[in-house]
Each structure stands twice: as C-alpha cells, then as structure tokens.
C-alpha atoms as a PDB file:
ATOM      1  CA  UNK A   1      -6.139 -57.737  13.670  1.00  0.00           C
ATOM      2  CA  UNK A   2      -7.006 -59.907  10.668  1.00  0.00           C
ATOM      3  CA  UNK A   3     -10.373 -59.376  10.891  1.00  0.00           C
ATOM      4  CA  UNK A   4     -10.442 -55.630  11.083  1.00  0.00           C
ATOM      5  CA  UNK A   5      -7.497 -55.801   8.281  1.00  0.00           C
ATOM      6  CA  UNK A   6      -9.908 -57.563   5.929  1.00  0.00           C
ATOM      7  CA  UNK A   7     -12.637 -55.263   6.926  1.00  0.00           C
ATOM      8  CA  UNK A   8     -10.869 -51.936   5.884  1.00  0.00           C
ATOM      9  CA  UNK A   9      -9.947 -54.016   2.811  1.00  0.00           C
ATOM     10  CA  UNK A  10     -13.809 -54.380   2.155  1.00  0.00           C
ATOM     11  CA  UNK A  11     -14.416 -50.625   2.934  1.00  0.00           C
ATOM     12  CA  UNK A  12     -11.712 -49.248   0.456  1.00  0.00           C
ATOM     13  CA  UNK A  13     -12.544 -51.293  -2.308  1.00  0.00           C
ATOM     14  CA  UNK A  14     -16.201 -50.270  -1.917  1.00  0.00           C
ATOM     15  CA  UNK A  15     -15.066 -46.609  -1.822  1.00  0.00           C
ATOM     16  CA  UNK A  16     -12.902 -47.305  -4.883  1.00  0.00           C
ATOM     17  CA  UNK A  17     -15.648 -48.693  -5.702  1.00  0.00           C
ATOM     18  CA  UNK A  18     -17.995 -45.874  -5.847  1.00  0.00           C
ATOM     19  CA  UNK A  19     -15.503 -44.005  -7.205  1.00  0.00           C
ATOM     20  CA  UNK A  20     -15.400 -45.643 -10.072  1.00  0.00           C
ATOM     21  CA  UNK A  21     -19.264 -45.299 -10.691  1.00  0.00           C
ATOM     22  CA  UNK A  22     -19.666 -41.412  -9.497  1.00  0.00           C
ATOM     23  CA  UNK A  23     -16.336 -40.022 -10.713  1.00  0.00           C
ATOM     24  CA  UNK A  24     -15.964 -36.187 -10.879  1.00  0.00           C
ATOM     25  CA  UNK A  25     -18.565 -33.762 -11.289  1.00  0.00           C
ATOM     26  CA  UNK A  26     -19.326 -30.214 -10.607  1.00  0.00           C
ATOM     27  CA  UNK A  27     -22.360 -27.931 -10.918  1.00  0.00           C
ATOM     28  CA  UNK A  28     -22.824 -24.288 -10.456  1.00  0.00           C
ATOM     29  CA  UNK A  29     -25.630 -21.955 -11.062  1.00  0.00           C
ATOM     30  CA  UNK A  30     -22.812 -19.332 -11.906  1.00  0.00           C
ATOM     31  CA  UNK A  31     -20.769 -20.204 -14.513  1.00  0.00           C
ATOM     32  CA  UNK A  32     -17.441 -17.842 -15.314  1.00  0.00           C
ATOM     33  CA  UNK A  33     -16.295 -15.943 -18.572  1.00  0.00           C
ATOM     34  CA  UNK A  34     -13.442 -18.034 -19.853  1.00  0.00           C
ATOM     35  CA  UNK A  35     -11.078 -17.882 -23.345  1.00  0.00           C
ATOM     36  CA  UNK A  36      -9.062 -19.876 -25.099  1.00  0.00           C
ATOM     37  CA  UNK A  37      -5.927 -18.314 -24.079  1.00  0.00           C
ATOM     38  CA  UNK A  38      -5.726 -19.109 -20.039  1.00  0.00           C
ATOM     39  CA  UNK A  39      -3.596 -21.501 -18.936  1.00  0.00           C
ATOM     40  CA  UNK A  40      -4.363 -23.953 -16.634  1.00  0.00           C
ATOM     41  CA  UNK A  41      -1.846 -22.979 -14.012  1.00  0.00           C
ATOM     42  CA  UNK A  42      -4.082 -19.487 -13.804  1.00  0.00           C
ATOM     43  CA  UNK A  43      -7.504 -20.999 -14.028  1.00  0.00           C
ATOM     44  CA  UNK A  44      -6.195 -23.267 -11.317  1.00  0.00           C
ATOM     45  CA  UNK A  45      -6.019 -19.840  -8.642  1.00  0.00           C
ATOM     46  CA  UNK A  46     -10.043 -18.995 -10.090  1.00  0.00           C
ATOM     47  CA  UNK A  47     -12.620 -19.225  -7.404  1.00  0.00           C
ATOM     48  CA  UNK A  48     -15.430 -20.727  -8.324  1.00  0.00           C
ATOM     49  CA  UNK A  49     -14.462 -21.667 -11.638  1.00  0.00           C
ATOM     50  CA  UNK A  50     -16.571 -25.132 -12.778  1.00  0.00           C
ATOM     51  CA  UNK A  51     -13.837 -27.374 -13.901  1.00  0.00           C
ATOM     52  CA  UNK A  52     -13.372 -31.466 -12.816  1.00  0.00           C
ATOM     53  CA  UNK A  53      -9.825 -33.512 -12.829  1.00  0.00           C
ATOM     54  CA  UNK A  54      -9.334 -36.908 -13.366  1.00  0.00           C
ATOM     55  CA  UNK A  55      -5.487 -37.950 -13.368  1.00  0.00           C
ATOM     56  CA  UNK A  56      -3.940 -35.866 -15.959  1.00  0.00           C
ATOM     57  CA  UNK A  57      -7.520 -35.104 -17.559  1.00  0.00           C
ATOM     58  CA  UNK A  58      -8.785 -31.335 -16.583  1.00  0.00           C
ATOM     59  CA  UNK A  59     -11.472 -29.899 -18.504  1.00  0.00           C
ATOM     60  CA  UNK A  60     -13.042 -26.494 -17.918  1.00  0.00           C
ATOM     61  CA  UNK A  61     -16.096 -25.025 -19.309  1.00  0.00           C
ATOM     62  CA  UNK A  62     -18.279 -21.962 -18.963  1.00  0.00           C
ATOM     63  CA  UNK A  63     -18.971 -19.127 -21.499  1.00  0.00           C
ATOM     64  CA  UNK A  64     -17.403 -16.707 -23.835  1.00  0.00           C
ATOM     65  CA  UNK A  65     -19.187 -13.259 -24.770  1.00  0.00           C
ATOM     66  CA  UNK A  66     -19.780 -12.810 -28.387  1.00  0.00           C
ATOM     67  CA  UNK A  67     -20.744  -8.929 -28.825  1.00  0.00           C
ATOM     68  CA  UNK A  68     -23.738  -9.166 -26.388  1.00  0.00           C
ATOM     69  CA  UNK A  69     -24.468 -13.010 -26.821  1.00  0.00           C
ATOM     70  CA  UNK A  70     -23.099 -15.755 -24.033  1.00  0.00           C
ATOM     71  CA  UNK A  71     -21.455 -18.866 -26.120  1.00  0.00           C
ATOM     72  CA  UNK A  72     -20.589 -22.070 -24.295  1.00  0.00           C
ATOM     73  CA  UNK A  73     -16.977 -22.999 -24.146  1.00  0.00           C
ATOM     74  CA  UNK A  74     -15.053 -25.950 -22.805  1.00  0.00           C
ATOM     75  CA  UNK A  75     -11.233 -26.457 -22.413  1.00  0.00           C
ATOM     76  CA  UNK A  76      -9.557 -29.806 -22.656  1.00  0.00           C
ATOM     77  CA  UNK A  77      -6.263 -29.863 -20.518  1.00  0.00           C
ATOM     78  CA  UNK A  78      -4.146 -33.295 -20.635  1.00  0.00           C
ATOM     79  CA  UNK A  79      -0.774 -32.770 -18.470  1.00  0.00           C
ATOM     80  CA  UNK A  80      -1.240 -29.213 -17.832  1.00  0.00           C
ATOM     81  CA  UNK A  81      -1.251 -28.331 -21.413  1.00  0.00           C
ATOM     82  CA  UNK A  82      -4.248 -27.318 -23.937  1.00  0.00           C
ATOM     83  CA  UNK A  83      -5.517 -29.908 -26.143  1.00  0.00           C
ATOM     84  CA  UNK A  84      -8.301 -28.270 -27.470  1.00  0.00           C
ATOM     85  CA  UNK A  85     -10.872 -25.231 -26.990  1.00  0.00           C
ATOM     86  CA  UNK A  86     -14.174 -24.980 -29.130  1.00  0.00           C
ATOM     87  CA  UNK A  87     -17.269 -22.400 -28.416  1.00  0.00           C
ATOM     88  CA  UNK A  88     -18.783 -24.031 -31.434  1.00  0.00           C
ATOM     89  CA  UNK A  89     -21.495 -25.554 -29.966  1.00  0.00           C
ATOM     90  CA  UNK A  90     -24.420 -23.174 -30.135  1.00  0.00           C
ATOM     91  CA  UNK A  91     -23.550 -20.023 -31.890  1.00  0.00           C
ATOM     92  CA  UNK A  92     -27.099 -19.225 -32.416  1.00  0.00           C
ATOM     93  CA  UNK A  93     -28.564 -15.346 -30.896  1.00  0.00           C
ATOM     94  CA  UNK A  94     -29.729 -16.934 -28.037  1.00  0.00           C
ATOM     95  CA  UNK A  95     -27.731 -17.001 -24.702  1.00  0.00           C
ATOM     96  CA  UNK A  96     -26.090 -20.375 -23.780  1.00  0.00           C
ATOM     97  CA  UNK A  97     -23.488 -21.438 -21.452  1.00  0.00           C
ATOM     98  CA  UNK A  98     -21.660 -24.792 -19.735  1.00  0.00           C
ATOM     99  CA  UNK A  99     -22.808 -24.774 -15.855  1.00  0.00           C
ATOM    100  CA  UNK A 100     -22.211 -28.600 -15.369  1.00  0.00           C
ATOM    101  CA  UNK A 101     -19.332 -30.974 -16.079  1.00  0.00           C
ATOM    102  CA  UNK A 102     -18.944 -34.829 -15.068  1.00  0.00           C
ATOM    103  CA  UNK A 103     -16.299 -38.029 -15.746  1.00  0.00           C
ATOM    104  CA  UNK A 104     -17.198 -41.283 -15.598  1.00  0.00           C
ATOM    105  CA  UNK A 105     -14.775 -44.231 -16.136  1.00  0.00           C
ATOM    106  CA  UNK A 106     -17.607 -46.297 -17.329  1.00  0.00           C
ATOM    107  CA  UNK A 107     -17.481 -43.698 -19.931  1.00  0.00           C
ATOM    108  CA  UNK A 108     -13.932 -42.639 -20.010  1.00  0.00           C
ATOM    109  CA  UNK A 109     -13.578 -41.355 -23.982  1.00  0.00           C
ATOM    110  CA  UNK A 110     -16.087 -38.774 -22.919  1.00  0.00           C
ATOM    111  CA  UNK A 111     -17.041 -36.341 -20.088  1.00  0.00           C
ATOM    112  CA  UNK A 112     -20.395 -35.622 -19.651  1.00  0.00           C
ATOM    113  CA  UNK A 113     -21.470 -31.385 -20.077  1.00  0.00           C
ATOM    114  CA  UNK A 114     -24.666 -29.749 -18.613  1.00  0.00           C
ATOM    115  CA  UNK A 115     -25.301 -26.456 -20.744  1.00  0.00           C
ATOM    116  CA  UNK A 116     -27.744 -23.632 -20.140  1.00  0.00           C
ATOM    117  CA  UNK A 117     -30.251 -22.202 -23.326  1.00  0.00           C
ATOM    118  CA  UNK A 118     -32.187 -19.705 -23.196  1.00  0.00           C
ATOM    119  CA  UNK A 119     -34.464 -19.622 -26.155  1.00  0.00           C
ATOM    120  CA  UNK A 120     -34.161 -21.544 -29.535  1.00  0.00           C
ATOM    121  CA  UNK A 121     -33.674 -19.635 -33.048  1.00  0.00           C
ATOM    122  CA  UNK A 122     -31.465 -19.545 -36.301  1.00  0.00           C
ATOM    123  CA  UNK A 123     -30.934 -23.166 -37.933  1.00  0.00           C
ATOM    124  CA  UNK A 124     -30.068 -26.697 -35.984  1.00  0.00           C
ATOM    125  CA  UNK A 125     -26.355 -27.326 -37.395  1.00  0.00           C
ATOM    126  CA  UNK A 126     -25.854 -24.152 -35.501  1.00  0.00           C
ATOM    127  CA  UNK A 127     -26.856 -25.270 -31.782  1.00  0.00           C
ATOM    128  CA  UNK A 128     -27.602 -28.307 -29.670  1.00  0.00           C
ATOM    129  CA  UNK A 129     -30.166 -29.503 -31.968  1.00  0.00           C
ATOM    130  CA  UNK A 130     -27.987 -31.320 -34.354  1.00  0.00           C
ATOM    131  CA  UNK A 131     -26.611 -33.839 -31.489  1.00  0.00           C
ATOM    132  CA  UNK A 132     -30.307 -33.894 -30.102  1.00  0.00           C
ATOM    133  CA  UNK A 133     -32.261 -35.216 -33.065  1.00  0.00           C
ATOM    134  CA  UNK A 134     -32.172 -38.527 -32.074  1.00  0.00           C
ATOM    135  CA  UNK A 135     -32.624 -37.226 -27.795  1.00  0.00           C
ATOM    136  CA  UNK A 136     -35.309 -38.049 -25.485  1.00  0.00           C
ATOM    137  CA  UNK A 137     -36.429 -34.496 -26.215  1.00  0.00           C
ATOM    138  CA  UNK A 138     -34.920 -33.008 -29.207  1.00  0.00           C
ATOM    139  CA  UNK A 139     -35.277 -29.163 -28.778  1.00  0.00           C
ATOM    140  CA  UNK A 140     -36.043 -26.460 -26.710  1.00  0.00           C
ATOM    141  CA  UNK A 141     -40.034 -26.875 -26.975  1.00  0.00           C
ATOM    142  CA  UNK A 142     -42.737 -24.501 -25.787  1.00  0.00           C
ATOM    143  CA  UNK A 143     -42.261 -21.858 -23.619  1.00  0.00           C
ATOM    144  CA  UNK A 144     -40.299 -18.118 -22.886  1.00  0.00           C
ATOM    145  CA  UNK A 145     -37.900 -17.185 -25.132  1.00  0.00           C
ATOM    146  CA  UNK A 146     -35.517 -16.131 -21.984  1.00  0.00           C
ATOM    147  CA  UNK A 147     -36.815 -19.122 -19.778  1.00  0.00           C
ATOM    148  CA  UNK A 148     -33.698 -21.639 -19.235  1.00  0.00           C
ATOM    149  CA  UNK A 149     -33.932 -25.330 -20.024  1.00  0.00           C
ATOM    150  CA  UNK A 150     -31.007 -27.602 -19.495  1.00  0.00           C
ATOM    151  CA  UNK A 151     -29.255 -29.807 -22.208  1.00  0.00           C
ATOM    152  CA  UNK A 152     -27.184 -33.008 -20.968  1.00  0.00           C
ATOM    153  CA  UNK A 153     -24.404 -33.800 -24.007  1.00  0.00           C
ATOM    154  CA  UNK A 154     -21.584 -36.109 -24.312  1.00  0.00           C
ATOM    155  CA  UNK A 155     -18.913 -35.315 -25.813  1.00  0.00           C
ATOM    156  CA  UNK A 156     -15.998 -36.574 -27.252  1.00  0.00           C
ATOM    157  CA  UNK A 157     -12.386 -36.056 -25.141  1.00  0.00           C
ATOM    158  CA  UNK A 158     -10.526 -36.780 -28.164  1.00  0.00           C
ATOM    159  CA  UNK A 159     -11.705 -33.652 -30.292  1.00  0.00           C
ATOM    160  CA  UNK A 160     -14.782 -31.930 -27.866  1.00  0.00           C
ATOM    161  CA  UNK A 161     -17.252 -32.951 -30.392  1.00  0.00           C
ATOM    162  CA  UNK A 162     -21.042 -33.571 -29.364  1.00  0.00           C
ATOM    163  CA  UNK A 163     -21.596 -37.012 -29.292  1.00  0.00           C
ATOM    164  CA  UNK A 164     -25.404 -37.344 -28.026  1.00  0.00           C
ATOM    165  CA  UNK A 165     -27.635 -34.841 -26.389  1.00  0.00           C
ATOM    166  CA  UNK A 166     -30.948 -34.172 -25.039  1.00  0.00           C
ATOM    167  CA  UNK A 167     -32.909 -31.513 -23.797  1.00  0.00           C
ATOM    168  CA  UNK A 168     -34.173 -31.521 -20.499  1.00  0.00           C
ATOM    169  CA  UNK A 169     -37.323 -28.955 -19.625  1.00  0.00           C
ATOM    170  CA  UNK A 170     -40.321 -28.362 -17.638  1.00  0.00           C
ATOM    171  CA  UNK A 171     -43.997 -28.886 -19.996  1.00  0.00           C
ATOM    172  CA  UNK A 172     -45.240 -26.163 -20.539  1.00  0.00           C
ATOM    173  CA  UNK A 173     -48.974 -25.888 -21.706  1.00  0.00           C
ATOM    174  CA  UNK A 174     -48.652 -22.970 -24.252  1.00  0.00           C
ATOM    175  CA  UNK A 175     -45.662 -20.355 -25.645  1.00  0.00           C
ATOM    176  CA  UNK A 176     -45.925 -17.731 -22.369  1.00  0.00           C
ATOM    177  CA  UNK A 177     -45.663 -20.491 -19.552  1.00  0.00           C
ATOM    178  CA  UNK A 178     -41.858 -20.839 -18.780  1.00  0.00           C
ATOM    179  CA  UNK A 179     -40.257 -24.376 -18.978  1.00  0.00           C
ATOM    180  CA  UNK A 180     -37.564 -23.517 -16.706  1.00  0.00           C
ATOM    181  CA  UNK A 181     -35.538 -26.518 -15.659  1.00  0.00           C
ATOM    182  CA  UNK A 182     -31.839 -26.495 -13.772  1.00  0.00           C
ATOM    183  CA  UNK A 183     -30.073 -29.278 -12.893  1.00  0.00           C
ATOM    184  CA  UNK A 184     -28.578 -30.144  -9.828  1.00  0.00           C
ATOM    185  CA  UNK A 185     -26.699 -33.376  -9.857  1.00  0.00           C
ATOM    186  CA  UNK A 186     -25.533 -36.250 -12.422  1.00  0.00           C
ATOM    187  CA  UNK A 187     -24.762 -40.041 -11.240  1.00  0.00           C
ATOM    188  CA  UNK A 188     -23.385 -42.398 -13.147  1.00  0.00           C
ATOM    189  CA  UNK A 189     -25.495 -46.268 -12.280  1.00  0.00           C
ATOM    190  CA  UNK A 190     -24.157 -48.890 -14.293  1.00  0.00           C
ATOM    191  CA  UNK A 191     -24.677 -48.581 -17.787  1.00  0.00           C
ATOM    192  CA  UNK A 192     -26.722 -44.766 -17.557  1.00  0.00           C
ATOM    193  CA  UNK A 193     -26.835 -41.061 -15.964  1.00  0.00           C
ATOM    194  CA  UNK A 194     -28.999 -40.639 -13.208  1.00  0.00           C
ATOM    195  CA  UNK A 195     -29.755 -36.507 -13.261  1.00  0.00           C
ATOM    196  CA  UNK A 196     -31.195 -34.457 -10.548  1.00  0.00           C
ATOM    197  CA  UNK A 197     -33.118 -31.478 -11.353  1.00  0.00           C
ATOM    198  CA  UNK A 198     -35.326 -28.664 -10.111  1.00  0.00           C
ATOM    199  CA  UNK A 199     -38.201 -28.009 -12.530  1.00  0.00           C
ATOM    200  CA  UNK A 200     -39.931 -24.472 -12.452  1.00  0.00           C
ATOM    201  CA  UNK A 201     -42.612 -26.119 -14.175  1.00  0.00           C
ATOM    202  CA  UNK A 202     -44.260 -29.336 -14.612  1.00  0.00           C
ATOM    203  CA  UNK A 203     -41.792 -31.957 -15.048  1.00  0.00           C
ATOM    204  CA  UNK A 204     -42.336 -34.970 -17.774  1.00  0.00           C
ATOM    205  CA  UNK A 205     -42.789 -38.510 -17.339  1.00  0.00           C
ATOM    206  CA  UNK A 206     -40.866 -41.200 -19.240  1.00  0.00           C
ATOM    207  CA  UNK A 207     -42.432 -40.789 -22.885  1.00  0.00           C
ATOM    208  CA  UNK A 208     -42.439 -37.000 -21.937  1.00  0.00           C
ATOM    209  CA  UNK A 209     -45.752 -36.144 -20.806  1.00  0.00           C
ATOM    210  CA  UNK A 210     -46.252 -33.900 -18.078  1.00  0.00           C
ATOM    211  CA  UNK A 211     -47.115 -34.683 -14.505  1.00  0.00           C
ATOM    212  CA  UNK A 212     -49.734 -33.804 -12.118  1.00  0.00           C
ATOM    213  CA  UNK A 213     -48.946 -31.297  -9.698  1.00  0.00           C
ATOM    214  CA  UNK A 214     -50.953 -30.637  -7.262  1.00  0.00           C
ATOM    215  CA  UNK A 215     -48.967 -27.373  -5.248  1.00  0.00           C
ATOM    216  CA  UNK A 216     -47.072 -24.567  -7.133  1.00  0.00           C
ATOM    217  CA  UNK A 217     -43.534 -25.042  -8.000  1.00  0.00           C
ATOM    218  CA  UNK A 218     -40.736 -25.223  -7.785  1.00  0.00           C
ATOM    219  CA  UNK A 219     -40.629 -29.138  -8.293  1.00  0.00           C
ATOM    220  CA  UNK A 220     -37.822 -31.863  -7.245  1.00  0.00           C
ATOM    221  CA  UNK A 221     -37.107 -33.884 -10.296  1.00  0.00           C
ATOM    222  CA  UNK A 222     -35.009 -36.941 -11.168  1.00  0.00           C
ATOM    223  CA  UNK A 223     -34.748 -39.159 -14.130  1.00  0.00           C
ATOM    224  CA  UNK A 224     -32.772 -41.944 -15.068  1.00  0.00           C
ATOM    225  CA  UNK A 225     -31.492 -41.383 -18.529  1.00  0.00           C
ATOM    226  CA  UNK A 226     -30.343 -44.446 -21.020  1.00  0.00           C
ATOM    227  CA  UNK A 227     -26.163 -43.956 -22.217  1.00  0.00           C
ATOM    228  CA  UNK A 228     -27.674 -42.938 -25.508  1.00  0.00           C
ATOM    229  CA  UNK A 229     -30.187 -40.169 -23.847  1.00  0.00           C
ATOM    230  CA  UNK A 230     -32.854 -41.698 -26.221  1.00  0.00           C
ATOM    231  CA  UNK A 231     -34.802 -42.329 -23.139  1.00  0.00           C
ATOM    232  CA  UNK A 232     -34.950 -42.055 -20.159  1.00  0.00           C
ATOM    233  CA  UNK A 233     -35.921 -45.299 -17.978  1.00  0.00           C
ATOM    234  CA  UNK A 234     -38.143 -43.646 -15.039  1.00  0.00           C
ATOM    235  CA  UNK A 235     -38.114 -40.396 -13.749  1.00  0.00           C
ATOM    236  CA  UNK A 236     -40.073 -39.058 -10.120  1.00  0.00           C
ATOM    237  CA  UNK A 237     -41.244 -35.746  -8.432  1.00  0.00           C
ATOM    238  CA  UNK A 238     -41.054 -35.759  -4.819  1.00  0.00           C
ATOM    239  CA  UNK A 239     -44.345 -33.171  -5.304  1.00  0.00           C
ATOM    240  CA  UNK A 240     -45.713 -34.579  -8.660  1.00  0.00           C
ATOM    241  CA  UNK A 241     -46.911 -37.790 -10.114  1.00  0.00           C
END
C-alpha cells in the first residue's frame, strides 16, 4: 500500500506538473462576435465561444464589427466581473480577429493571444506592427491582400496592452502567392512557446528563409519561439526541410 501510495504521489505531481507548463489554451478556426457589454455569466451559456479560465482569471476574445471591418477584441474577467475590454489593437481597414488564447504560469502577468490578419495597410501605431518591430518577423510580408497570416502577442493582464509580438506566415515568392498560415496549438517548454501551425505555403526556417517542399501544400509546421518572439530556436515540416 505504501508503494502504490508513493506512486500516485509521483503521478499527480507530474500531472500538476504538466499543468503548470501547458496551462489553458484554446483555438478555433471560428471565432464569435463579442462586445464590451456581455457579462460573463452570459458568455458563460455561448457555444463555442474561445475563452480560457485560470482560478478567478477568464479572458475572452474574438472580434467586434466596425461598419464592414472585423476588429479583434479581448475581455479580461477577474471574479466574474470586467476588468477591462480594448479592440484597440489593429484598427486598420483590414480584417483581423482573436482565434487563439493561452495561460501559462511561467508567464502568469500575461496570457498569450493568437490573432488573425488579413492584409496589412494604414500606419503601424495603428495595428500589430508597433509590438512586432522588434519580432522574429515584423509584418505581414508578401503575399494576398485577403490571405490570413497569424500573429502570436503577449499581452499584459494588468491593462491588455501588447507586450511583444510576431508575425507568423508562409514565404511567399512574389505579391499574388498567398502566405496563408493558421495555427493550431501553443505549448509552453520551459522558458518559451512551442506553436503548431498549418502553413498553406512554404513555411520558414529559423532566420526566416523558406523551406524546400517537395509535394503541394498544405504543410505541418512547428517552431519553437524564444519568450521575447525575437526568434525562434528551431522550427520543422513534417513535408519540408
């Protein structure tokens, strides 16, 4: 009886463990209309709705229509009550939106935000750019205006304001080739994010350089990013090297 006590021991502290390194994270490929004005208790009944809890922590995000233009959002709930609500972070034409949130307690004055952009235009302070500039890639790049790229922020609990970014895209040879990249997954190894991805064109090495492909897409893709997203530390193509 000892022995098996110990053993469950073992097995919950590795789980807790784990835990600790994953924490909570959600993707979808459908993200929901939201406002400011919904309470938590009614987003709570939403199917589908992309939102992550830790303890008292909720945070939801998705997008908010502005005349014909999709806005990210993200909502900040601590107790069941609002702390904050901003759809300030790309107010540029083109459509954007939040379709990925994740928490981990090795990073626990942040939570981690996957949005959606589809096309760059009007000026940096306005969009992603200005918490990219210093990113592994620092814009949207080459490619479709209409193609979606991914952007992988963190941002602030406190307030909900960018802290670091980076864009994450397919290479794209020249303007008409879309760069279409969604991701899939984030991980949290010691010290990084670990991001899973499906690129619908070439995905980059390290320095961001494209790889060889030698079939048609669409391509697995992972990379290991640094906490900073400066760089990323090795990235692989189960189709592409």
């Amino acid at each position: 009886m000892s022995l098996f006590n110990d053993y469950v021991r073992i097995v919950l502290c590795l789980i807790f463990a784990i835990n600790l390194i994953d924490g909570a994270s959600m993707i979808t490929q459908n993200p929901r209309e939201l406002n400011c004005r919904t309470s938590l208790s009614i987003f709570s009944n939403w199917d589908g709705l992309l939102m992550i809890t830790e303890g008292e922590l909720t945070v939801v995000g998705g997008y908010r229509m502005d005349g014909n233009n999709k806005d990210p959002i993200l909502i900040k709930f601590d107790s069941g009550k609002r702390s904050w609500c901003r759809y300030d972070y790309d107010i540029n034409p083109q459509n954007s939106d939040i379709y990925g949130l994740a928490y981990s307690s090795q990073f626990s004055d942040s939570v981690w935000v996957v949005f959606g952009v589809e096309g760059q235009s009007g000026f940096p302070h306005s969009d992603l750019r200005r918490a990219a500039s210093s990113g592994w890639l620092s814009d949207y790049g080459g490619g479709s205006q209409g193609a979606r790229v991914s952007v992988l922020a963190r941002i602030n609990l406190r307030d909900g304001s960018l802290m670091k970014a980076t864009f994450i895209s397919g290479f794209s040879d020249s303007n008409p080739v879309p760069n279409w990249l969604l991701v899939n997954k984030l991980d949290f190894p010691a010290g990084g994010v670990s991001v899973s991805a499906t690129s619908y064109w070439r995905p980059r090495l390290a320095d961001g350089s494209p790889m060889s492909c030698p079939i048609p897409p669409p391509y697995s893709y992972s990379l290991n990013f640094t906490a900073t997203l400066a760089s990323v530390q090795h990235s692989s193509s189960g189709e592409c090297q």
